[in-house]
Protein backbone atom coordinates (compact mmCIF):
# COMPACT_ATOMS: atom_id res chain seq x y z
CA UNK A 1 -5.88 -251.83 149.45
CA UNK A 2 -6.83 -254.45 146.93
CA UNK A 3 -7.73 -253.14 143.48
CA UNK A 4 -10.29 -255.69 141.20
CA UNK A 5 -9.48 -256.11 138.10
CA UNK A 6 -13.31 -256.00 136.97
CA UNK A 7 -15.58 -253.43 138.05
CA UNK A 8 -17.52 -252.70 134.96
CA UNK A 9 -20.70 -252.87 137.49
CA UNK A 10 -19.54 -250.68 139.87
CA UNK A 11 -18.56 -248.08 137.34
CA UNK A 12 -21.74 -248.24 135.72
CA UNK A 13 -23.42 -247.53 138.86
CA UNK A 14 -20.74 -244.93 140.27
CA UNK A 15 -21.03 -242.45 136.98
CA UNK A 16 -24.89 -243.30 137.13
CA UNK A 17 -24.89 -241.96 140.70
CA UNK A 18 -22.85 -238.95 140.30
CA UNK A 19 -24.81 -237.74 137.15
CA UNK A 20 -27.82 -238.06 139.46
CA UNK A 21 -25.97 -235.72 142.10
CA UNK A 22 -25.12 -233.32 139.43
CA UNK A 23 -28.81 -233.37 138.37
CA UNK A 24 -29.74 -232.60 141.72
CA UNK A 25 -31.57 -235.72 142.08
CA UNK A 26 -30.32 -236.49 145.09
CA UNK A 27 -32.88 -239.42 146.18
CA UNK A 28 -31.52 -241.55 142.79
CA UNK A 29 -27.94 -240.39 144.14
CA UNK A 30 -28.20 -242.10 146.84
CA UNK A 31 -29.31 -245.47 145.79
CA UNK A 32 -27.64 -245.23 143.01
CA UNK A 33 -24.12 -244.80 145.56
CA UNK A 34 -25.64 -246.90 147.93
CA UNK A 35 -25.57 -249.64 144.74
CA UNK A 36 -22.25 -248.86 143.88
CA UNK A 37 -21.49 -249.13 147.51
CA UNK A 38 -22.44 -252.57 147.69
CA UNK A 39 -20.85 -253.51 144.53
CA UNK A 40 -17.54 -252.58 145.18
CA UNK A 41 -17.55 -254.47 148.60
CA UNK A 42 -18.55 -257.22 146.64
CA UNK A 43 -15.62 -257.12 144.29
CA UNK A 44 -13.44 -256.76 147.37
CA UNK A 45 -12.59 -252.70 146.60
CA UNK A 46 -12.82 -250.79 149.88
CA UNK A 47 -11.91 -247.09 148.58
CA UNK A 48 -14.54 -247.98 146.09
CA UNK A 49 -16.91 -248.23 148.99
CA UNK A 50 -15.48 -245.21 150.60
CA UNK A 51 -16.51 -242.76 147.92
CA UNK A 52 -19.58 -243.97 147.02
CA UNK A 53 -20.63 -243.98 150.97
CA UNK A 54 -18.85 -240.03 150.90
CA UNK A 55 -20.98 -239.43 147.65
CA UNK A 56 -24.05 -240.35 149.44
CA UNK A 57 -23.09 -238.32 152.66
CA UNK A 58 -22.76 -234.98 150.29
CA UNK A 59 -26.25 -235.74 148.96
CA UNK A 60 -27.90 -235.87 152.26
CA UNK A 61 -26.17 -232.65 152.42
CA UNK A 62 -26.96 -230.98 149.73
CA UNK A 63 -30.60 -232.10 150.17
CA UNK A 64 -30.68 -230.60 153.73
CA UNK A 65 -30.98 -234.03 155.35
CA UNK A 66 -27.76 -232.54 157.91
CA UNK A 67 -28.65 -235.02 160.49
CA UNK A 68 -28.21 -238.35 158.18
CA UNK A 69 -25.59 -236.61 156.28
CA UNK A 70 -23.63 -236.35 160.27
CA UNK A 71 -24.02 -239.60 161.15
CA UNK A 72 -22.64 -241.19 157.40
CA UNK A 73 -19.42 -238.79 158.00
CA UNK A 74 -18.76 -239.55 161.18
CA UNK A 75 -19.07 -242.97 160.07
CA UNK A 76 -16.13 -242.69 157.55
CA UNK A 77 -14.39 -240.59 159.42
CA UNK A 78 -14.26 -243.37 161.90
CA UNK A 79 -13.68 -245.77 159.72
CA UNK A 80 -10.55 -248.15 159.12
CA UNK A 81 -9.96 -247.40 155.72
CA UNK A 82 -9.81 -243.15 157.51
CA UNK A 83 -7.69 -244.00 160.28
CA UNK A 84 -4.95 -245.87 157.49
CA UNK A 85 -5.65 -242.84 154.97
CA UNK A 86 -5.17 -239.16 156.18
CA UNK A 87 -6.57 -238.13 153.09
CA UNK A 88 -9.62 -239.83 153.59
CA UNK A 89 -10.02 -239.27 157.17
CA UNK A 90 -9.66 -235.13 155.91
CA UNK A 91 -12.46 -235.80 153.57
CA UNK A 92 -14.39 -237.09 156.01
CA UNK A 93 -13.26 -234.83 158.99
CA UNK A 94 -14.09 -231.83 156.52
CA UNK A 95 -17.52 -233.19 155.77
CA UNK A 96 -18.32 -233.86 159.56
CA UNK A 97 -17.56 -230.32 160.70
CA UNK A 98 -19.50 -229.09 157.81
CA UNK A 99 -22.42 -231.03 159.06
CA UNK A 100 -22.25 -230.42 163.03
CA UNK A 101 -22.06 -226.36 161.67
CA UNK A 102 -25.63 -227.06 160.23
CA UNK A 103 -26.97 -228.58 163.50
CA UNK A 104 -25.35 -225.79 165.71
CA UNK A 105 -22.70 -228.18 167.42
CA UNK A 106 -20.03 -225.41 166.50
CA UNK A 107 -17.44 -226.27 169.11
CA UNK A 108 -17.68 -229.62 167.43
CA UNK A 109 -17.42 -228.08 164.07
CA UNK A 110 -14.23 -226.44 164.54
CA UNK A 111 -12.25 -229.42 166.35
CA UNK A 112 -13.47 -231.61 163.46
CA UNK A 113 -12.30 -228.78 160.70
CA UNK A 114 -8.93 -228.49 162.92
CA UNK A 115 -7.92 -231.95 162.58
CA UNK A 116 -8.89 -232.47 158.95
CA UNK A 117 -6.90 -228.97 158.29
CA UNK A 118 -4.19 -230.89 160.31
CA UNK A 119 -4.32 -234.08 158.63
CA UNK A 120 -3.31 -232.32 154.93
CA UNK A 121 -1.45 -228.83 156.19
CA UNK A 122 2.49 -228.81 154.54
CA UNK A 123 1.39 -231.36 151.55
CA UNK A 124 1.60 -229.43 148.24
CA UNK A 125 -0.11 -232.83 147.04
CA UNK A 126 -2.88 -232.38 149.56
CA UNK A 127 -3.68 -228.42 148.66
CA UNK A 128 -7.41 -228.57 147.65
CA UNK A 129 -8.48 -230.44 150.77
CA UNK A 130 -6.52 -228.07 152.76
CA UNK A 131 -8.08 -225.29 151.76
CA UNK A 132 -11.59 -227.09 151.90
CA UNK A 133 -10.70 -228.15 155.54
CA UNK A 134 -9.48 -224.33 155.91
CA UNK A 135 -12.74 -222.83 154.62
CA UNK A 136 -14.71 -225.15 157.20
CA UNK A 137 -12.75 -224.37 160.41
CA UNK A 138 -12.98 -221.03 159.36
CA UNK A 139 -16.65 -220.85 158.85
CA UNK A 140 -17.61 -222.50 162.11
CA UNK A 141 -14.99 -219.94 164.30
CA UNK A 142 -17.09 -217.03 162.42
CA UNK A 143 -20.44 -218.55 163.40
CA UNK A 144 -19.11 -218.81 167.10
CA UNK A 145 -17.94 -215.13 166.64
CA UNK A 146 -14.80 -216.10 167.27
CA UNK A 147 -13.30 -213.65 165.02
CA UNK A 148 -9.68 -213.22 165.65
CA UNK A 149 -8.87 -216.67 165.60
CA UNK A 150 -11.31 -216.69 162.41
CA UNK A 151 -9.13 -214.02 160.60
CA UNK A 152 -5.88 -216.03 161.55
CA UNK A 153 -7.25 -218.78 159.82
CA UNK A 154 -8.35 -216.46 156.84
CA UNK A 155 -4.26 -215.14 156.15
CA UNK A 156 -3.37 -218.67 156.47
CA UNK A 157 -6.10 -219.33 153.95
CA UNK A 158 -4.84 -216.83 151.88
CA UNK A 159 -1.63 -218.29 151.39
CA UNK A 160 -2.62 -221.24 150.01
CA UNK A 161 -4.12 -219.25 147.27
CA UNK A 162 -1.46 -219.75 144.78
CA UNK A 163 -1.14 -220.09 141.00
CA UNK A 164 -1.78 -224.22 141.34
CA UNK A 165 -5.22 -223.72 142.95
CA UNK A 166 -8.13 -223.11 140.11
CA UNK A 167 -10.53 -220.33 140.20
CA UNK A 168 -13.19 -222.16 141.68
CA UNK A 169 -11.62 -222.96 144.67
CA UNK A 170 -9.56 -219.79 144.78
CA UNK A 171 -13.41 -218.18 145.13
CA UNK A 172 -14.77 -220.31 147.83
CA UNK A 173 -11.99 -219.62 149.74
CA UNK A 174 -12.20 -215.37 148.94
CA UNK A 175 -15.81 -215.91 149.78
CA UNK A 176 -15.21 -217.42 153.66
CA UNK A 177 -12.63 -214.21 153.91
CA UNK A 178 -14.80 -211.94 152.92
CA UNK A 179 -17.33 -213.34 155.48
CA UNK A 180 -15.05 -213.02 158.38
CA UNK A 181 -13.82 -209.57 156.82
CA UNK A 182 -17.69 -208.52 157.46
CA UNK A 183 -18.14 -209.61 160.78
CA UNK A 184 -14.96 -208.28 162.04
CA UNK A 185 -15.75 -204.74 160.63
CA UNK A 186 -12.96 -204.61 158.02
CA UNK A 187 -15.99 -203.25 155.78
CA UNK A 188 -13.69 -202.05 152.73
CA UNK A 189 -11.67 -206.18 152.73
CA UNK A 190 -15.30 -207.45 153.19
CA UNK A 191 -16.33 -205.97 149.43
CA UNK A 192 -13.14 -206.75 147.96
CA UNK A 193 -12.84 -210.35 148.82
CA UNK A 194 -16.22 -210.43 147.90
CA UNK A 195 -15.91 -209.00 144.48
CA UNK A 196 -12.78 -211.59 144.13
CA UNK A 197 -15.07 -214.00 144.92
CA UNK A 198 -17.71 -213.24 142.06
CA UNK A 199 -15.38 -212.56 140.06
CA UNK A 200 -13.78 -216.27 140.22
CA UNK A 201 -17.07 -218.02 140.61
CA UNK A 202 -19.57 -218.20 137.74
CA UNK A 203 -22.95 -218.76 137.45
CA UNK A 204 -22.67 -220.31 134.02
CA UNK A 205 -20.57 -223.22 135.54
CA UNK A 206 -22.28 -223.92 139.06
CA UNK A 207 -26.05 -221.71 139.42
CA UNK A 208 -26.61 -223.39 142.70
CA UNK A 209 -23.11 -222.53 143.93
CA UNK A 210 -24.14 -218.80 142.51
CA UNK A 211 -27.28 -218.52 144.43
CA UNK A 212 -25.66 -219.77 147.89
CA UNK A 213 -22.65 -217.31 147.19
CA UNK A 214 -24.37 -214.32 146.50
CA UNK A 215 -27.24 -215.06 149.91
CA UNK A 216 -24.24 -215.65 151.83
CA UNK A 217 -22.93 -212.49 150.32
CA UNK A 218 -26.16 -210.32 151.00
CA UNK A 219 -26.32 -211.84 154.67
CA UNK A 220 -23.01 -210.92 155.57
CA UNK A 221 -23.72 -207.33 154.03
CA UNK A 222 -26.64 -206.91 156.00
CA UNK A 223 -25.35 -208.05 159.32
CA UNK A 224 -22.93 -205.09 158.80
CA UNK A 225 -26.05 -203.05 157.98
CA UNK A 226 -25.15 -201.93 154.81
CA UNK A 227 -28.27 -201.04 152.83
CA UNK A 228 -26.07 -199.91 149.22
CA UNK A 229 -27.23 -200.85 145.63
CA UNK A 230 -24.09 -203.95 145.83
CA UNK A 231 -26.39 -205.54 148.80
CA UNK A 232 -29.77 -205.42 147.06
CA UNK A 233 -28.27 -206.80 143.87
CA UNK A 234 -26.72 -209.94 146.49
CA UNK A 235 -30.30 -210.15 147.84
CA UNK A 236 -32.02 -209.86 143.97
CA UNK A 237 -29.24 -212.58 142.28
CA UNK A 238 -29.70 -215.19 145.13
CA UNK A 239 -33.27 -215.01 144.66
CA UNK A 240 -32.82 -215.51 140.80
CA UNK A 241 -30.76 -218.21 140.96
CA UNK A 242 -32.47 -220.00 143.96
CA UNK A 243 -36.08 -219.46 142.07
CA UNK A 244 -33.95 -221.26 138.77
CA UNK A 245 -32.52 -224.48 140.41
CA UNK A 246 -34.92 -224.88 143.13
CA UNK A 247 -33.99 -225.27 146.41
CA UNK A 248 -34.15 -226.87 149.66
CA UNK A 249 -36.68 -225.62 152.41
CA UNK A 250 -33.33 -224.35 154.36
CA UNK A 251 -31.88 -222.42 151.35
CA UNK A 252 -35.69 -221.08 151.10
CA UNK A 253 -35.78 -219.94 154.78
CA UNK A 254 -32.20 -218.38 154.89
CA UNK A 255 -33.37 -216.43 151.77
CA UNK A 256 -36.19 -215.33 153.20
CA UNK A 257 -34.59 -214.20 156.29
CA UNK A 258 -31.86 -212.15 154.21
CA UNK A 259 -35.09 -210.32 152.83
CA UNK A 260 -36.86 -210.21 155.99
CA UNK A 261 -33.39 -208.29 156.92
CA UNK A 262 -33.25 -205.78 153.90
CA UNK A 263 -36.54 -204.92 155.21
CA UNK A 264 -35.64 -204.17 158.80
CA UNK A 265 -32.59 -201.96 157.75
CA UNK A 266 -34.81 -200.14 155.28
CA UNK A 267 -37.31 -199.40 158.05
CA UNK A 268 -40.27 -201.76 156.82
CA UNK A 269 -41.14 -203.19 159.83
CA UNK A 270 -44.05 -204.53 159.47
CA UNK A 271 -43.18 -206.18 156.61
CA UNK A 272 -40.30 -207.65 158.11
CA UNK A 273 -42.33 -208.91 161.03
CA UNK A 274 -44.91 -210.60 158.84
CA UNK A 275 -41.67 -212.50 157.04
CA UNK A 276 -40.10 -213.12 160.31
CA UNK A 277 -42.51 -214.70 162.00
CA UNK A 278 -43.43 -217.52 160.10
CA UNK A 279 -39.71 -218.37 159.14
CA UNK A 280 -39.37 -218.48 163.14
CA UNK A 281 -41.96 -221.22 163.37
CA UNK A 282 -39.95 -223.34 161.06
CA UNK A 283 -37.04 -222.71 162.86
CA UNK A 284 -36.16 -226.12 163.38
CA UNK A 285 -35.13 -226.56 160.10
CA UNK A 286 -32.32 -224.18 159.88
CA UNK A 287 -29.17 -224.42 162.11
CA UNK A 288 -29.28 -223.38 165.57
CA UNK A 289 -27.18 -220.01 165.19
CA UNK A 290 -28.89 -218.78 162.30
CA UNK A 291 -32.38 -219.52 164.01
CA UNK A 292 -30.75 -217.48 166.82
CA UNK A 293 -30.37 -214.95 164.38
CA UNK A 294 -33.57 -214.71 163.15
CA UNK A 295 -35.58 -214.66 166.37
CA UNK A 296 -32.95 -211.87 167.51
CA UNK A 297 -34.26 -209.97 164.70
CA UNK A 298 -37.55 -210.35 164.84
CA UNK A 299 -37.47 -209.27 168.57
CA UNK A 300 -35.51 -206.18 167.56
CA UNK A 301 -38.05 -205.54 164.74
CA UNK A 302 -40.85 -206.00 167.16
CA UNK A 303 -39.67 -203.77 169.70
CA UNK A 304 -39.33 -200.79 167.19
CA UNK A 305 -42.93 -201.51 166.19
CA UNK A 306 -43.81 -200.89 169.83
CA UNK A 307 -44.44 -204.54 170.83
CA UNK A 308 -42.13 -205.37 173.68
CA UNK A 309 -43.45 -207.85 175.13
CA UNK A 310 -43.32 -210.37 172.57
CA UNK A 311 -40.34 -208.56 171.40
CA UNK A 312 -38.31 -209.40 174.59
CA UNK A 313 -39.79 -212.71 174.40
CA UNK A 314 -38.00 -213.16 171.61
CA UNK A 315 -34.82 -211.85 172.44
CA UNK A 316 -34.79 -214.36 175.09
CA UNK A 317 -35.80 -217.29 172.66
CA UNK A 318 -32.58 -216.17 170.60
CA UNK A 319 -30.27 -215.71 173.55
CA UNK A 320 -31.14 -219.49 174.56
CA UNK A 321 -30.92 -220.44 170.79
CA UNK A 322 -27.39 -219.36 170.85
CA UNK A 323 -26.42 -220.82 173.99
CA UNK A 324 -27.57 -224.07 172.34
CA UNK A 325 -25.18 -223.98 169.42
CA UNK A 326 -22.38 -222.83 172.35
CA UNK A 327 -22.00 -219.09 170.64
CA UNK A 328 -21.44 -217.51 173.98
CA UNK A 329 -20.52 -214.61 172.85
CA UNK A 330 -23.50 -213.87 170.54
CA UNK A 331 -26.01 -214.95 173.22
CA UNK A 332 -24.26 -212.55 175.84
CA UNK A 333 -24.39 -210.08 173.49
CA UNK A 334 -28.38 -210.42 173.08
CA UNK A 335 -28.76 -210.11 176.34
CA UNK A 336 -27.05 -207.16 176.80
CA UNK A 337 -28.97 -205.49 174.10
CA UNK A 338 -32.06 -206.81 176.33
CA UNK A 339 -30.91 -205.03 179.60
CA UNK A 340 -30.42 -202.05 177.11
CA UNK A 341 -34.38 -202.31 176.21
CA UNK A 342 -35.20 -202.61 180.03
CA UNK A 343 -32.89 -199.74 180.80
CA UNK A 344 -33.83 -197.53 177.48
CA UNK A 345 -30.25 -197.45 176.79
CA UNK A 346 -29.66 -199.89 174.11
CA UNK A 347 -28.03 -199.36 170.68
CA UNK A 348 -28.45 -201.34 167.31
CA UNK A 349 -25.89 -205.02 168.15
C-alpha cells in the first residue's frame, strides 16, 4: 500500500470532514469525505480512500440514511483493499451488520457481525474492533430473540473487558449485556450492567451517545415491564438529551414508542393508542423488528380498550412484520398471544 509523500489536500479535507461529523453535519461530512475520497485516489493512497469512503458510510448512518449507509459497507467490505486487510474488512463487516440490523435483514446481521468478530478474535492488537464486532453480533441475536446464543456472546464479551479497554468502550459493551440480561429475564444483571454502563458513559463527553443509551435503556426496561422510578428517569433523560442534540426522525419515533410504552404499562391506554398510531403509519422508517414491536403493542393496547377488531388486525400486521425481518420466534409468539385473544386465554407476552 503506497504511502504519498504529499497529502496536505487530503488532510485538509479529511479533518474538515470529520469536524463536520462531529458537528453532526452530516450532509458537509459527506462531501467533505467524498472530497477527501477523491483526493487521496488521486495521490495514489488507497487506505486514504478507504476511510474517508467508511467516514461517509457512518454518516449515512448516523443520519438514518441505513439503506445508502448498506450499500457503501458492503462496498468496502467487498473491496480489495478488505479482502488484503482483515482489519479493514472487520470495520467494514461490523458496519454492514450494523446496517442490515436497521433494515430488519437480521439473519444477515449476525453472519456479517460473526465474520468481522472472526476476522479480529485472539489479536490483543485488534481488541476494540473485537469488541465492536462483539457488540453487533450480539445485538442482532437479541433482536432475533435468540437469547442463549446472545448471552454466550455477552460472557465472551465480557472477557474482553479488561484494564486495556477505556471506559467508553467498556460501557457500550455493559450496555449490549445489559440488553440481553433484560430480555432473557436475568432482571437483577439487567440493572447492574446497566448502571455499569452509565456509570462509564458520560453525557458531558458524547450527549447523543447519552440519549441513545439511556432510550435503549428505558426500552429494554419496559419490555420487561418494569414501571420503577430507574425506568421513568431512562424514559425522562433520553428525552432531554434527544430534545438537546436533535435527532433523526428514527431516534424521534423509537422515543416516542418507549413513551407510548410507559403509557401502556401504566394503564393509559388511550393515550398510548393516540401515540401509537401515528408512529405506526411511519413505520417504514424504523427497522422492521421494532415496527413489529410497535404494531404488537398497539394491538395489545387496543384490545384492552375493547377494540378487537382493529386490535387483531394489528397483531397480525406485527406477526408478518416479524416474519419479514426473519424473527421467527417473536412472530410465533404474537400469534400465539392472538389464539389466546380468540380463545380468552391469553396472558401479557
Amino acid at each position: 500500500m503506497r504511502t504519498p509523500r504529499n497529502l496536505t489536500p487530503y488532510v485538509v479535507a479529511e479533518l474538515q470532514a470529520r469536524e463536520s461529523a462531529r458537528n453532526r453535519d452530516y450532509a458537509g461530512a459527506k462531501a467533505q469525505a467524498a472530497a477527501a475520497a477523491a483526493l487521496a485516489l488521486e495521490s495514489g493512497d488507497q487506505s486514504g480512500w478507504w476511510n474517508m469512503i467508511y467516514l461517509k458510510a457512518e454518516c449515512l448512518r448516523d443520519e438514518g440514511s441505513i439503506s445508502e449507509c448498506l450499500e457503501v459497507a458492503r462496498s468496502l467490505a467487498e473491496s480489495p483493499l478488505s479482502l488484503d486487510h482483515p482489519l479493514l474488512a472487520a470495520r467494514a463487516y461490523t458496519l454492514l451488520a450494523v446496517a442490515q440490523q436497521g433494515l430488519g435483514r437480521l439473519p444477515d446481521a449476525v453472519s456479517a457481525a460473526a465474520a468481522a468478530a472472526n476476522l479480529v478474535a485472539g489479536n490483543a492488537e485488534y481488541v476494540y474492533l473485537h469488541v465492536e464486532a462483539q457488540r453487533a453480533l450480539i445485538a442482532a441475536l437479541a433482536e432475533s430473540r435468540r437469547l442463549d446464543e446472545a448471552w454466550d456472546q455477552c460472557l465472551l464479551l465480557e472477557g474482553l473487558l479488561t484494564e486495556l479497554v477505556n471506559e467508553d468502550t467498556a460501557g457500550k459493551a455493559y450496555w449490549v449485556i445489559g440488553n440481553v440480561a433484560f430480555l432473557s429475564g436475568r432482571l437483577t444483571d439487567g440493572g447492574r450492567y446497566h448502571d455499569m454502563a452509565a456509570e462509564s458513559l458520560s453525557p458531558s463527553k458524547d450527549v447523543d451517545l447519552w440519549a441513545r443509551f439511556n432510550r435503549a435503556s428505558a426500552v429494554m426496561r419496559l419490555e420487561a415491564e418494569l414501571t420503577d422510578p430507574a425506568t421513568l428517569r431512562c424514559i425522562e433523560r433520553a428525552e432531554l438529551a434527544t430534545e438537546v442534540v436533535g435527532g433523526s426522525n428514527r431516534d424521534l419515533l423509537e422515543m416516542s414508542f418507549a413513551r407510548a410504552h410507559w403509557h401502556f404499562l401504566t394503564g393509559d391506554m388511550a393515550t398510548a393508542i393516540n401515540m401509537l398510531r401515528p408512529l405506526c403509519t411511519e413505520s417504514g422508517i424504523l427497522a422492521t423488528q421494532t415496527a413489529g414491536e410497535a404494531s404488537f403493542l398497539l394491538g395489545k393496547a387496543l384490545l384492552a380498550n375493547g377494540e378487537n377488531d382493529e386490535g387483531l388486525q394489528r397483531l397480525e400486521d406485527a406477526a408478518a412484520l416479524f416474519d419479514d425481518a426473519a424473527a421467527s420466534e417473536r412472530s410465533a409468539q404474537v400469534r400465539a398471544f392472538a389464539a389466546g385473544v380468540n380463545q380468552g386465554t391469553t396472558d401479557a407476552v
